[in-house]
C-alpha atoms as a PDB file:
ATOM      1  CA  UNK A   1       0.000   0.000   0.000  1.00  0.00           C
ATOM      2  CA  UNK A   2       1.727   3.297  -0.478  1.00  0.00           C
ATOM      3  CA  UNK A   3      -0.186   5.439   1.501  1.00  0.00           C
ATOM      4  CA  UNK A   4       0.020   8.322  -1.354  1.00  0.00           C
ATOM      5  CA  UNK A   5      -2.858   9.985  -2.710  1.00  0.00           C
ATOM      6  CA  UNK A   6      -3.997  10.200  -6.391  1.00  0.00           C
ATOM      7  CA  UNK A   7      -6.285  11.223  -9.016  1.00  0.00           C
ATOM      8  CA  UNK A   8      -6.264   8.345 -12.021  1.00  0.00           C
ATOM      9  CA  UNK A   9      -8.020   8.817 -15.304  1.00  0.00           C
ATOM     10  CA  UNK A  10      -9.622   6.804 -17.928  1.00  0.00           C
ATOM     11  CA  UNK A  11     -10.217   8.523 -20.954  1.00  0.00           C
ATOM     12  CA  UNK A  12     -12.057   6.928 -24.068  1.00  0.00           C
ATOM     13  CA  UNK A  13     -13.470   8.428 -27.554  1.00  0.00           C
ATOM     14  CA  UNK A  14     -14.825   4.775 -28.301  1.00  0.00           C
ATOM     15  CA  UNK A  15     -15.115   1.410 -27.065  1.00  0.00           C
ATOM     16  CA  UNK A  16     -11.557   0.239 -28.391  1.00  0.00           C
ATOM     17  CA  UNK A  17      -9.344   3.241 -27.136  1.00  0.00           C
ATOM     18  CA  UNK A  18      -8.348   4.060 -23.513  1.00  0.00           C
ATOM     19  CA  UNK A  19      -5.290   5.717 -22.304  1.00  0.00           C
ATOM     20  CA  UNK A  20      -4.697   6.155 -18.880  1.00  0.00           C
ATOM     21  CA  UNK A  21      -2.713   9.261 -16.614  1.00  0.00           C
ATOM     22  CA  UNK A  22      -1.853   9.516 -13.037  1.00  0.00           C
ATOM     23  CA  UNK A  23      -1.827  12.536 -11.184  1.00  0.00           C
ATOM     24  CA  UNK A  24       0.281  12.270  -7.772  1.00  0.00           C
ATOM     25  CA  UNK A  25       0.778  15.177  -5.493  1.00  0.00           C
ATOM     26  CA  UNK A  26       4.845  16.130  -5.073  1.00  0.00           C
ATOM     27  CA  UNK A  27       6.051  16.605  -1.610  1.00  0.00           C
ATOM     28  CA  UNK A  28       9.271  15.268  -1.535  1.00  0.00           C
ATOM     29  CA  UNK A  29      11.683  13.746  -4.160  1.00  0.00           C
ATOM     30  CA  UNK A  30      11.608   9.677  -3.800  1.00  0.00           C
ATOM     31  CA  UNK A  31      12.686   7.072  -6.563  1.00  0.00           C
ATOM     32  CA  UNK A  32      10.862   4.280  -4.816  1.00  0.00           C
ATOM     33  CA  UNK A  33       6.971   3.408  -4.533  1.00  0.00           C
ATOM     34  CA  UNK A  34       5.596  -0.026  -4.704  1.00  0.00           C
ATOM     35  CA  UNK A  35       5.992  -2.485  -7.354  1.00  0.00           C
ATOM     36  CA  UNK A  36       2.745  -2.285  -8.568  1.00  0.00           C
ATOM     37  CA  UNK A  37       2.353   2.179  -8.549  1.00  0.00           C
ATOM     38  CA  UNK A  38       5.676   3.331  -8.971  1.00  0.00           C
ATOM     39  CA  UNK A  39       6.361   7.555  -9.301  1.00  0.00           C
ATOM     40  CA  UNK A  40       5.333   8.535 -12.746  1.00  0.00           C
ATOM     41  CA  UNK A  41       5.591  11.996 -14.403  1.00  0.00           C
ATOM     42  CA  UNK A  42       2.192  14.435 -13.741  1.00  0.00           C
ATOM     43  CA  UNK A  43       0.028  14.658 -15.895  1.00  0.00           C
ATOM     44  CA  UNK A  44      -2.629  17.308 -17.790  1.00  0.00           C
ATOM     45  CA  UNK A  45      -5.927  17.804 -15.761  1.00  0.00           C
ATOM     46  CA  UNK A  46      -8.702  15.790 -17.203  1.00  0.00           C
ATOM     47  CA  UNK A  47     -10.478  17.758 -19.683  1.00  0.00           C
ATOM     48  CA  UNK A  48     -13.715  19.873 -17.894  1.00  0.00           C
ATOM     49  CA  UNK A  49     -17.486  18.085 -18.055  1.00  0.00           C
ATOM     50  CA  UNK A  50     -19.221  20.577 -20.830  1.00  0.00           C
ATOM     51  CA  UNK A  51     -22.851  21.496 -20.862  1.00  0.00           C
ATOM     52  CA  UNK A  52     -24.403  18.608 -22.649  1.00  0.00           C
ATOM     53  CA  UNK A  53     -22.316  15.652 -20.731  1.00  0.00           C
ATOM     54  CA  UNK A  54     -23.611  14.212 -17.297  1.00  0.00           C
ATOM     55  CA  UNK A  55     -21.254  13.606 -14.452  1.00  0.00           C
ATOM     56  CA  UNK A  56     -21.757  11.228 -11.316  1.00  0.00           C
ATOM     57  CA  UNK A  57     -19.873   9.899  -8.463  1.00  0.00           C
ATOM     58  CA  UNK A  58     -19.831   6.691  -6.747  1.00  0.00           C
ATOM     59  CA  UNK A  59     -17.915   5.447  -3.756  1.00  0.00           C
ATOM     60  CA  UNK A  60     -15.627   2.476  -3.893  1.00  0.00           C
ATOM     61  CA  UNK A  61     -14.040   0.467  -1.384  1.00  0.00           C
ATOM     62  CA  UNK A  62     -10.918  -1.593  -1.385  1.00  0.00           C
ATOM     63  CA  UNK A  63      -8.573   0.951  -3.564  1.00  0.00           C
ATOM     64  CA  UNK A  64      -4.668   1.216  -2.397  1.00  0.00           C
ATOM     65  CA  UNK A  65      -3.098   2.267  -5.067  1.00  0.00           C
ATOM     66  CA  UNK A  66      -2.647   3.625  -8.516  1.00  0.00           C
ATOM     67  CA  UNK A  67      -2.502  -0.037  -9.924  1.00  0.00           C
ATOM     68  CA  UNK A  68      -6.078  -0.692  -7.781  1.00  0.00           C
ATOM     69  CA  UNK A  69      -7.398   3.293  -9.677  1.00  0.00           C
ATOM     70  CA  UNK A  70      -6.168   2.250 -13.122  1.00  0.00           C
ATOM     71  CA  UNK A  71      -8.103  -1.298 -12.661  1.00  0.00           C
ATOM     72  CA  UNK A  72     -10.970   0.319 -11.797  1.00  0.00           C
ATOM     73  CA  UNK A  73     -11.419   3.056 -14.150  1.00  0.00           C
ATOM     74  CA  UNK A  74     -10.365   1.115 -17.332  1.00  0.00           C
ATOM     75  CA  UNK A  75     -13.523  -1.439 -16.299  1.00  0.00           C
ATOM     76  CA  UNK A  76     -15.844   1.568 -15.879  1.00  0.00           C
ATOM     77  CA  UNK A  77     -13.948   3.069 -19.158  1.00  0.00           C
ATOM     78  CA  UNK A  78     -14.993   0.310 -21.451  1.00  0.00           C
ATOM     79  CA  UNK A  79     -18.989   0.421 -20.907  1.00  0.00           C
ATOM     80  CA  UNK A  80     -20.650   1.973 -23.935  1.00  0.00           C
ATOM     81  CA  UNK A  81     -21.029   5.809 -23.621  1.00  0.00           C
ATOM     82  CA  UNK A  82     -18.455   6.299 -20.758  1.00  0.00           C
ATOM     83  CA  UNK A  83     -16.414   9.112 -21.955  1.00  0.00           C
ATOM     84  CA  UNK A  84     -14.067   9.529 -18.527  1.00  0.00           C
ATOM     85  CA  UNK A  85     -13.817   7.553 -15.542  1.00  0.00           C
ATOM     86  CA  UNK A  86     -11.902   9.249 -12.932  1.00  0.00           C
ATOM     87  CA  UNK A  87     -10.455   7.972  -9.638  1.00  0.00           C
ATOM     88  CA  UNK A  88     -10.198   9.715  -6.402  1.00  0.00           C
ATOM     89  CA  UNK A  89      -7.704   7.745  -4.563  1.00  0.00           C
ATOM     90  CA  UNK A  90      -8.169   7.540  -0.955  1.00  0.00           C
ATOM     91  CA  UNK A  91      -5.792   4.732  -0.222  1.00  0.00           C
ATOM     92  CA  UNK A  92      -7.080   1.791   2.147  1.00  0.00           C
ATOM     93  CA  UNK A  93     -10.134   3.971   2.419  1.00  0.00           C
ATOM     94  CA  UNK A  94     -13.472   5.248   0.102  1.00  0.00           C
ATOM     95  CA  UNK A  95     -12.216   6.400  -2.817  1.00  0.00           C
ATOM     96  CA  UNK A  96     -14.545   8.262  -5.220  1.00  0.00           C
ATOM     97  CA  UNK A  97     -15.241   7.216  -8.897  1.00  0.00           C
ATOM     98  CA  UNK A  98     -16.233  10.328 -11.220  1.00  0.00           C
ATOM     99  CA  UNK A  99     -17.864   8.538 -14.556  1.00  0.00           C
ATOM    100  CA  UNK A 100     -18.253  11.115 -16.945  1.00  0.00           C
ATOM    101  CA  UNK A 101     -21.016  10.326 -20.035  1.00  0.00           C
ATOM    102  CA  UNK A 102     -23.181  11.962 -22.604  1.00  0.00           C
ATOM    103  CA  UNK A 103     -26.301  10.225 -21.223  1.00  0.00           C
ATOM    104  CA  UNK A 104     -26.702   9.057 -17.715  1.00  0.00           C
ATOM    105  CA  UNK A 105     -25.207   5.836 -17.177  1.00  0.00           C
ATOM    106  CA  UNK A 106     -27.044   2.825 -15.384  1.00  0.00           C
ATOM    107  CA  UNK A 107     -25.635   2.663 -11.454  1.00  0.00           C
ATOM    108  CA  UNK A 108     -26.235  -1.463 -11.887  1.00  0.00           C
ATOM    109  CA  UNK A 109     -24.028  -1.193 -14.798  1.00  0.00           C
ATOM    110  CA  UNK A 110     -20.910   0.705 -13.118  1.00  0.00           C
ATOM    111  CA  UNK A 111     -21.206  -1.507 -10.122  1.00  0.00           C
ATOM    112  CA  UNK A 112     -21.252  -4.336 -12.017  1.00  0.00           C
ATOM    113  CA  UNK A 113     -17.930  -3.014 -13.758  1.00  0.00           C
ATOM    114  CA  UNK A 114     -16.564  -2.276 -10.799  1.00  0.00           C
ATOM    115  CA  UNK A 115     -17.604  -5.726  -9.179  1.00  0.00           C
ATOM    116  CA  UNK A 116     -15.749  -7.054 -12.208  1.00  0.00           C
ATOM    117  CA  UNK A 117     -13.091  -5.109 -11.708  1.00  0.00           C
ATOM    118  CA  UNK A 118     -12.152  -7.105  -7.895  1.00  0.00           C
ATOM    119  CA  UNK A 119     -13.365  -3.950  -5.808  1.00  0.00           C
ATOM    120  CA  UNK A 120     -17.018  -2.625  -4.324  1.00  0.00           C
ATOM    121  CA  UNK A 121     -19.354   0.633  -3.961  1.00  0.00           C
ATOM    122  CA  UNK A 122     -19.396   1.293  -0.409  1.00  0.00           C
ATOM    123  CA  UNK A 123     -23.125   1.141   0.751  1.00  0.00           C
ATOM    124  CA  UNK A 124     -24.779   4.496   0.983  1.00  0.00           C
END
């Protein structure tokens, strides 16, 4: 677990293509992190949520690290009209999904992705 916070982003124009950035907060200089979330450069801020896009949140359980984000949004990034999926990371506690879409996307659906995914919405 590495006990560092970060923002990780799934980004996808269509069903076939998803890149993925991390964004980690710099405090200190350190060339180590765990095997599976290693420091990587910062990147750009996702793009904003215009006018005719719908944005919601859901709280997930179980995330420690970039690795656990990445896993997570890529899932949620792959369901039909998902343009961003965006992780909160709260590390060993609820971290917050952001799924960005043109129409509103099913809640079964996500959690289902997520479920998929090895991880859990944290009940309301």
């Amino acid at each position: 677990m590495c006990g560092t916070s970060a923002t990780w982003t799934t980004s996808s124009t269509n069903s076939s293509t998803v890149s993925s950035t991390v964004l980690l907060p710099v405090t200190e200089k350190s060339s180590s992190g765990c095997s599976c979330c290693a420091p990587q450069e910062a990147a750009a801020p996702a793009a904003p949520v215009t006018s005719d896009e719908v944005s919601a949140a859901f709280p997930v359980l179980g995330l420690t690290c970039g690795s656990c984000a990445s896993r997570v949004s890529g899932a949620v990034g792959k369901i039909a009209g998902v343009r961003e999926a965006r992780v909160d990371l709260v590390a060993g506690g609820t971290s917050t999904l952001h799924v960005t879409s043109a129409t509103p996307r099913d809640a079964g659906l996500v959690a289902s992705a997520i479920s998929d995914a090895g991880y859990q919405l944290a009940s309301s």
